[in-house]
PDB file of N, CA and C in Angstrom:
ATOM      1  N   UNK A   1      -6.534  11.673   6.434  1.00  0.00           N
ATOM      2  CA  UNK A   1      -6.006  12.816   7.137  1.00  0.00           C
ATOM      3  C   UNK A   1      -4.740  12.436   7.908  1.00  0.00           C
ATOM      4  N   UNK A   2      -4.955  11.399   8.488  1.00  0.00           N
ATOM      5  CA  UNK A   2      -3.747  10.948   9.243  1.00  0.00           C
ATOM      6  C   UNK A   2      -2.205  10.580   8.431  1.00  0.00           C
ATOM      7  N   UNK A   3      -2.289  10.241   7.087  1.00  0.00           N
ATOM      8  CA  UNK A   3      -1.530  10.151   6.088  1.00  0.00           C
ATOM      9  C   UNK A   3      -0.716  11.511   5.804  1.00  0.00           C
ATOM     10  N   UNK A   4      -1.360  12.476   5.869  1.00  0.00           N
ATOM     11  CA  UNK A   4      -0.772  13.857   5.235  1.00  0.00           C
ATOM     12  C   UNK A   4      -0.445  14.508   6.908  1.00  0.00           C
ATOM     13  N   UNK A   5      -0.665  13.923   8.111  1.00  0.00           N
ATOM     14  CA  UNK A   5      -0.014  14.610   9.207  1.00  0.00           C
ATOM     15  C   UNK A   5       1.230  13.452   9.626  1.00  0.00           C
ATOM     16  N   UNK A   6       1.610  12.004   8.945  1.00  0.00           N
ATOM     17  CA  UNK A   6       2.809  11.927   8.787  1.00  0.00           C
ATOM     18  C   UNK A   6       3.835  12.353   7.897  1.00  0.00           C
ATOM     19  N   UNK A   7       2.946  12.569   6.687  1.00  0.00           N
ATOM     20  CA  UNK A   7       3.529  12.806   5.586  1.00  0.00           C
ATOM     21  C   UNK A   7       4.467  14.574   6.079  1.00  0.00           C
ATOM     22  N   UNK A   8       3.825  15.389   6.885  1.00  0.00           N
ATOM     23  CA  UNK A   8       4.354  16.310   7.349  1.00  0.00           C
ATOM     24  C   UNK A   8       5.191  15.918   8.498  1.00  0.00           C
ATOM     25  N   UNK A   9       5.334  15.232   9.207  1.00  0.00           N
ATOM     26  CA  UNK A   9       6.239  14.347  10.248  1.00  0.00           C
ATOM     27  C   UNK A   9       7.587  14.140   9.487  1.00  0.00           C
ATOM     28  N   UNK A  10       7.122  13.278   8.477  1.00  0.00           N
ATOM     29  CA  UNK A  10       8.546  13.047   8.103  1.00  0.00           C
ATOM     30  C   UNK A  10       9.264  13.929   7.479  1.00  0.00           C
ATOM     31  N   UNK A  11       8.993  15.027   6.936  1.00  0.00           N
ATOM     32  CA  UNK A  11       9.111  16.371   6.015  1.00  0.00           C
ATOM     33  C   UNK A  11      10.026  16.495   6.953  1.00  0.00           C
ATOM     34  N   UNK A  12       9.376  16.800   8.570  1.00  0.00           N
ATOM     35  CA  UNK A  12       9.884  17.698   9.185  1.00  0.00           C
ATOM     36  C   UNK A  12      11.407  17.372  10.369  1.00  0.00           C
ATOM     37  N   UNK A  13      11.163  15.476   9.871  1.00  0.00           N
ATOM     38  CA  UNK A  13      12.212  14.531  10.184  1.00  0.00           C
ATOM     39  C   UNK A  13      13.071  14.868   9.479  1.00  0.00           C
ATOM     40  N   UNK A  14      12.628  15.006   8.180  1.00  0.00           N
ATOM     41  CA  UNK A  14      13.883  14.864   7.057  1.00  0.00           C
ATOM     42  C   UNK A  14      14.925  16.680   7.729  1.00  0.00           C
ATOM     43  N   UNK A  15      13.980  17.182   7.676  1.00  0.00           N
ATOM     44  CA  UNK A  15      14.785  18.318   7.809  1.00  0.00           C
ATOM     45  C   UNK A  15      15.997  18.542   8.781  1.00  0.00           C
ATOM     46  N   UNK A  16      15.461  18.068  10.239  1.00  0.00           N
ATOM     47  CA  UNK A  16      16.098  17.608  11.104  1.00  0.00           C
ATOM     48  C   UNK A  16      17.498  16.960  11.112  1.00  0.00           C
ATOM     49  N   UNK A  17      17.022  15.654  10.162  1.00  0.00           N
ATOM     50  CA  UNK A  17      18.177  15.287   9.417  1.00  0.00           C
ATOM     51  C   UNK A  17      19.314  15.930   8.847  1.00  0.00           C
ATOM     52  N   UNK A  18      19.166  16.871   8.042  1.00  0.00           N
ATOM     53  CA  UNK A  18      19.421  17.583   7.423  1.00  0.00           C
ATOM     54  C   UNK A  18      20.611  18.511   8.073  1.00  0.00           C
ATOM     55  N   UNK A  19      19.599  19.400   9.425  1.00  0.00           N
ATOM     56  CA  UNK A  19      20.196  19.878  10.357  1.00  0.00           C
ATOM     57  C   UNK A  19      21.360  19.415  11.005  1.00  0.00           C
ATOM     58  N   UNK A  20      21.509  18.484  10.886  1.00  0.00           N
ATOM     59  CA  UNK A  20      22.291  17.522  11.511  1.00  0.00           C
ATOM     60  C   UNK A  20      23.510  16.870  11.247  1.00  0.00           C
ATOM     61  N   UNK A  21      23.181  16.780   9.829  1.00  0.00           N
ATOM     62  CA  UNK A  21      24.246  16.495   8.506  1.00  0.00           C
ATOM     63  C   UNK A  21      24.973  17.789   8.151  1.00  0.00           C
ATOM     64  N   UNK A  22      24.474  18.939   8.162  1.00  0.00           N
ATOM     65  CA  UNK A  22      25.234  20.092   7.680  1.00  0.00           C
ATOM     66  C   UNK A  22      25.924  20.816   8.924  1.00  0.00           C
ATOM     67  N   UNK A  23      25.098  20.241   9.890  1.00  0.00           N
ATOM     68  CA  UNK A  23      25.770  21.269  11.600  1.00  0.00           C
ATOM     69  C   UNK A  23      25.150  22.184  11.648  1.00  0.00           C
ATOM     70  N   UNK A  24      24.155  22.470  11.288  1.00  0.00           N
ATOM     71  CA  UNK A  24      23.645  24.272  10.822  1.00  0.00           C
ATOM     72  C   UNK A  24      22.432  24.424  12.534  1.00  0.00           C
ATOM     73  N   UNK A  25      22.209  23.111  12.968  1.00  0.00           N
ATOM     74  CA  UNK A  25      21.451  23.021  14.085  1.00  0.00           C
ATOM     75  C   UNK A  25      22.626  23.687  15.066  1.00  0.00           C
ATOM     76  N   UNK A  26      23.641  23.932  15.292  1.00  0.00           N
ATOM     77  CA  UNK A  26      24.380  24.789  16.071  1.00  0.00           C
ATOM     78  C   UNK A  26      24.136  26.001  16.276  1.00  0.00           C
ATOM     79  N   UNK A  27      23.562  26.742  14.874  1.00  0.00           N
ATOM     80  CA  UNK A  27      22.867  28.038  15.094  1.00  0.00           C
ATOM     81  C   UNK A  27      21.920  28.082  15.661  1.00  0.00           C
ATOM     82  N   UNK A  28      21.139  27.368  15.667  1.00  0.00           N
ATOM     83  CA  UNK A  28      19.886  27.607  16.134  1.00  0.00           C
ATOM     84  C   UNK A  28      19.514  27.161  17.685  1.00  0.00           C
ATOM     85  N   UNK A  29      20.257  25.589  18.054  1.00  0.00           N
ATOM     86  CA  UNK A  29      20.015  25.237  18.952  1.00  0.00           C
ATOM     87  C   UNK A  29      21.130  25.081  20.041  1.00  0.00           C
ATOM     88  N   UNK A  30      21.316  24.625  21.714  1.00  0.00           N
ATOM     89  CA  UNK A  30      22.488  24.143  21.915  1.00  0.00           C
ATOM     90  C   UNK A  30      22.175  22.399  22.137  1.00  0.00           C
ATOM     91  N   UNK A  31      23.215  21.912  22.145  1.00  0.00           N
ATOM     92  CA  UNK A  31      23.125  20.130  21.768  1.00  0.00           C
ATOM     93  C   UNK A  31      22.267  19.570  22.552  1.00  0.00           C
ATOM     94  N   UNK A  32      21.802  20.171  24.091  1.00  0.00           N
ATOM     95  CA  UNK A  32      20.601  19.102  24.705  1.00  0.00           C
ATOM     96  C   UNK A  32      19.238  19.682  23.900  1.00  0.00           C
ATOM     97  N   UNK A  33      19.157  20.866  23.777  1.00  0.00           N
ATOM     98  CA  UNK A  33      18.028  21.160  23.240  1.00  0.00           C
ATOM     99  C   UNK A  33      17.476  20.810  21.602  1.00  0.00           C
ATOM    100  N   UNK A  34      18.897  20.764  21.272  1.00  0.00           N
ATOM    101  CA  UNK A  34      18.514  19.733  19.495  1.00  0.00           C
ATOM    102  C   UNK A  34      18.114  18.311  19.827  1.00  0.00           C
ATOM    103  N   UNK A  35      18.847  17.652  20.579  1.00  0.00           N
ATOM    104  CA  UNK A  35      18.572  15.972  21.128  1.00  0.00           C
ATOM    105  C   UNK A  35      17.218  15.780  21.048  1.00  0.00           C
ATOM    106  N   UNK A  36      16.371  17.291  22.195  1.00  0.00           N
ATOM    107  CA  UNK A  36      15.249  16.917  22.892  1.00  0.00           C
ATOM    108  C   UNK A  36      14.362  17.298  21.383  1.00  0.00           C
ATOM    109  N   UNK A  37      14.649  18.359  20.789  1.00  0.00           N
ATOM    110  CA  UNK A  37      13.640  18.148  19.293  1.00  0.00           C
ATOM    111  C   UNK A  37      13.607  17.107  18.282  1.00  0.00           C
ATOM    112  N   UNK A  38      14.959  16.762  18.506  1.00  0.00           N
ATOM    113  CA  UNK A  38      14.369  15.576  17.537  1.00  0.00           C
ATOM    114  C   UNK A  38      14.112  14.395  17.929  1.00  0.00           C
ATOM    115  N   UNK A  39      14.318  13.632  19.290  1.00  0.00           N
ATOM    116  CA  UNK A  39      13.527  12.979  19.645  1.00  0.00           C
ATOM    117  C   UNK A  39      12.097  12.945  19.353  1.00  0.00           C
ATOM    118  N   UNK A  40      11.435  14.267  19.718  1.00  0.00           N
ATOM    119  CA  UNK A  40      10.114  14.566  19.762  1.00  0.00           C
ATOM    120  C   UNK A  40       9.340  14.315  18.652  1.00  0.00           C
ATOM    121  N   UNK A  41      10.995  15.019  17.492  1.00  0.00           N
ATOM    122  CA  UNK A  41      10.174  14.451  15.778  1.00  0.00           C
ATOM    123  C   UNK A  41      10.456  13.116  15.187  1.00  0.00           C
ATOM    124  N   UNK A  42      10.905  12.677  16.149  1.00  0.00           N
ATOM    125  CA  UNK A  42      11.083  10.877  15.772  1.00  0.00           C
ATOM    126  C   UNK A  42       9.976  10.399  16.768  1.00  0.00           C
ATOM    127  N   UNK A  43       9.489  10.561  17.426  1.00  0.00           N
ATOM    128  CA  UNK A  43       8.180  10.323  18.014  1.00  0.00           C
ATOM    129  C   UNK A  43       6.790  10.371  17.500  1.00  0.00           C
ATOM    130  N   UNK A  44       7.090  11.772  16.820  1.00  0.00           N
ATOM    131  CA  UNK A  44       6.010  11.857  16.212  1.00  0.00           C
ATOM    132  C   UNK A  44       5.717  11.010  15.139  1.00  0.00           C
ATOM    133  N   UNK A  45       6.947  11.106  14.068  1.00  0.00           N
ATOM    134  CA  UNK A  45       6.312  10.194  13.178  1.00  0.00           C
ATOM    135  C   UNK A  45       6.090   8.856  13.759  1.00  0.00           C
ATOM    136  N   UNK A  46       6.608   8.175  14.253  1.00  0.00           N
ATOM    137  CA  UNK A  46       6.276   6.595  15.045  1.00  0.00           C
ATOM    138  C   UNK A  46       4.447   6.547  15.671  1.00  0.00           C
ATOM    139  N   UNK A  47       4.668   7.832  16.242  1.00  0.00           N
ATOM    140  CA  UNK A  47       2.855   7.927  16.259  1.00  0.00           C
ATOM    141  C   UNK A  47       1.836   8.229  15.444  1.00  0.00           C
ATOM    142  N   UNK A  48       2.391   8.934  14.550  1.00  0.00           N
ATOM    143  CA  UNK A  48       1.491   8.873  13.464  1.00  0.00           C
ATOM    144  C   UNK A  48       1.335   7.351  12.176  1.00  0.00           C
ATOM    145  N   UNK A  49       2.644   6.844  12.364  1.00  0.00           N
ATOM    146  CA  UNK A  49       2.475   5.736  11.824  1.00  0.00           C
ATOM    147  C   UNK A  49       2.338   4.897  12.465  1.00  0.00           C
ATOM    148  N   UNK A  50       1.532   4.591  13.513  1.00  0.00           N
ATOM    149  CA  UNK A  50       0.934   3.764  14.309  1.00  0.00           C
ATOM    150  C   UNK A  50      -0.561   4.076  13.927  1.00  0.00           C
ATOM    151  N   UNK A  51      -0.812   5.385  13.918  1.00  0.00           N
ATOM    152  CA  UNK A  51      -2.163   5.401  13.818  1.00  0.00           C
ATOM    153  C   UNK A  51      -2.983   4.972  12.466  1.00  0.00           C
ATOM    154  N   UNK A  52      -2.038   5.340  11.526  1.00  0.00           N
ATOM    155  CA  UNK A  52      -2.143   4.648  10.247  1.00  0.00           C
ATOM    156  C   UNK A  52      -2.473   3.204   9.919  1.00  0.00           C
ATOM    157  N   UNK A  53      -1.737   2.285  10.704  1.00  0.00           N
ATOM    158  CA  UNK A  53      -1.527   1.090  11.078  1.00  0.00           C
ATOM    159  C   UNK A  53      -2.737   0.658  11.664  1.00  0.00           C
ATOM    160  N   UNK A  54      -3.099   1.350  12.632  1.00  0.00           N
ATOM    161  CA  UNK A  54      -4.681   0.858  13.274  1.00  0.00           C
ATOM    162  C   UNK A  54      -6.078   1.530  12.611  1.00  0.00           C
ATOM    163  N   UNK A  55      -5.654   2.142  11.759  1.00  0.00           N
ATOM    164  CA  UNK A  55      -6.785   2.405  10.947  1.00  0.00           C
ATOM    165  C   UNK A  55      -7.651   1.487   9.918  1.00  0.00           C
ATOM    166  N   UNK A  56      -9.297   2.264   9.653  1.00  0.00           N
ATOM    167  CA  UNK A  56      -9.609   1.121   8.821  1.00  0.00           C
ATOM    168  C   UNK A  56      -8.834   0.874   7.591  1.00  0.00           C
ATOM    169  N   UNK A  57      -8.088   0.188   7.045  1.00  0.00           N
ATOM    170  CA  UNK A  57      -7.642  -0.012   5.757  1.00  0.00           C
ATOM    171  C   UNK A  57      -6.462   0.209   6.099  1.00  0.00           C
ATOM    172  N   UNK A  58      -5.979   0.533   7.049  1.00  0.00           N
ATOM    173  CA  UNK A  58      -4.318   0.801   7.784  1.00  0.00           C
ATOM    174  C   UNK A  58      -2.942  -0.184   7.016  1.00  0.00           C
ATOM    175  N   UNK A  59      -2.238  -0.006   6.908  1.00  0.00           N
ATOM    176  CA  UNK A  59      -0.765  -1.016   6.612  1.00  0.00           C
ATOM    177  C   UNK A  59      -1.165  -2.372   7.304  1.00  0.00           C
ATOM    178  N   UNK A  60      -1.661  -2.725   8.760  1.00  0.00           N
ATOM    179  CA  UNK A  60      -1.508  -3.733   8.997  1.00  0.00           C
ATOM    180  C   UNK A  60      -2.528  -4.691   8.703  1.00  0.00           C
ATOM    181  N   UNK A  61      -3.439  -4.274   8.387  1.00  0.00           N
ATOM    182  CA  UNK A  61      -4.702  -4.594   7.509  1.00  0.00           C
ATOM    183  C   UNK A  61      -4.370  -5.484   6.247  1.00  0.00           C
ATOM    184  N   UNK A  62      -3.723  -4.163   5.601  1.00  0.00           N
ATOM    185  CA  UNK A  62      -3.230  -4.958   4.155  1.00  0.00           C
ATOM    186  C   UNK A  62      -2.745  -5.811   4.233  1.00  0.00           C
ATOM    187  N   UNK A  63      -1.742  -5.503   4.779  1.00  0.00           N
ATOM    188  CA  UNK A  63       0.157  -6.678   5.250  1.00  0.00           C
ATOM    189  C   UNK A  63      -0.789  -8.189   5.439  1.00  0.00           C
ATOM    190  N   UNK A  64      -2.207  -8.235   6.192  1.00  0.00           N
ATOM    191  CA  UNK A  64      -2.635  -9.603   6.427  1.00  0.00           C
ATOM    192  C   UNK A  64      -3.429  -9.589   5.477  1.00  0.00           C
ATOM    193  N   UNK A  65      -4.259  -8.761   4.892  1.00  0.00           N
ATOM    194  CA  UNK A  65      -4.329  -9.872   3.512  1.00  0.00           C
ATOM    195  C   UNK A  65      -4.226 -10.538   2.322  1.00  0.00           C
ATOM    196  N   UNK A  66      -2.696  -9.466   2.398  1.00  0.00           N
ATOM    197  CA  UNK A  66      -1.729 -10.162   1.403  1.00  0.00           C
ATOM    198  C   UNK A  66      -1.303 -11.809   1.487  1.00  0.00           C
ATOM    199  N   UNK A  67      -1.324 -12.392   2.636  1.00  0.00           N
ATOM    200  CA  UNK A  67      -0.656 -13.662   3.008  1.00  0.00           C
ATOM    201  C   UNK A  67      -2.111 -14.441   2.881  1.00  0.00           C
TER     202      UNK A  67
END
């Protein structure tokens, strides 16, 4: 579950991105208030891929017993 609520994180990163690259976030937002959203969605995903990470079978799991 936690996989498919980053997997929507980053969707919603990418978009952001997006926003950002085209200028089109001018319509919608003014510049402190775009800053403060996408901070929030660069947060999010970092927390959701943390939680991933501490899960059973998580990335950091693997990563050690690959070596």
């Amino acid at each position: 579950m936690a996989r498919k609520w980053h997997a929507l994180a980053e969707r919603r990163r990418r978009h952001f991105v997006d926003l950002y690259r085209s200028e089109r976030w001018r319509r919608y937002y003014s510049e402190e208030a775009f800053l403060a959203q996408m901070r929030d969605v660069i947060e999010s995903v970092e927390m959701w891929a943390k939680v991933i990470e501490r899960a059973p079978g998580g990335d950091a799991q693997r990563r050690s017993t690959k070596h």
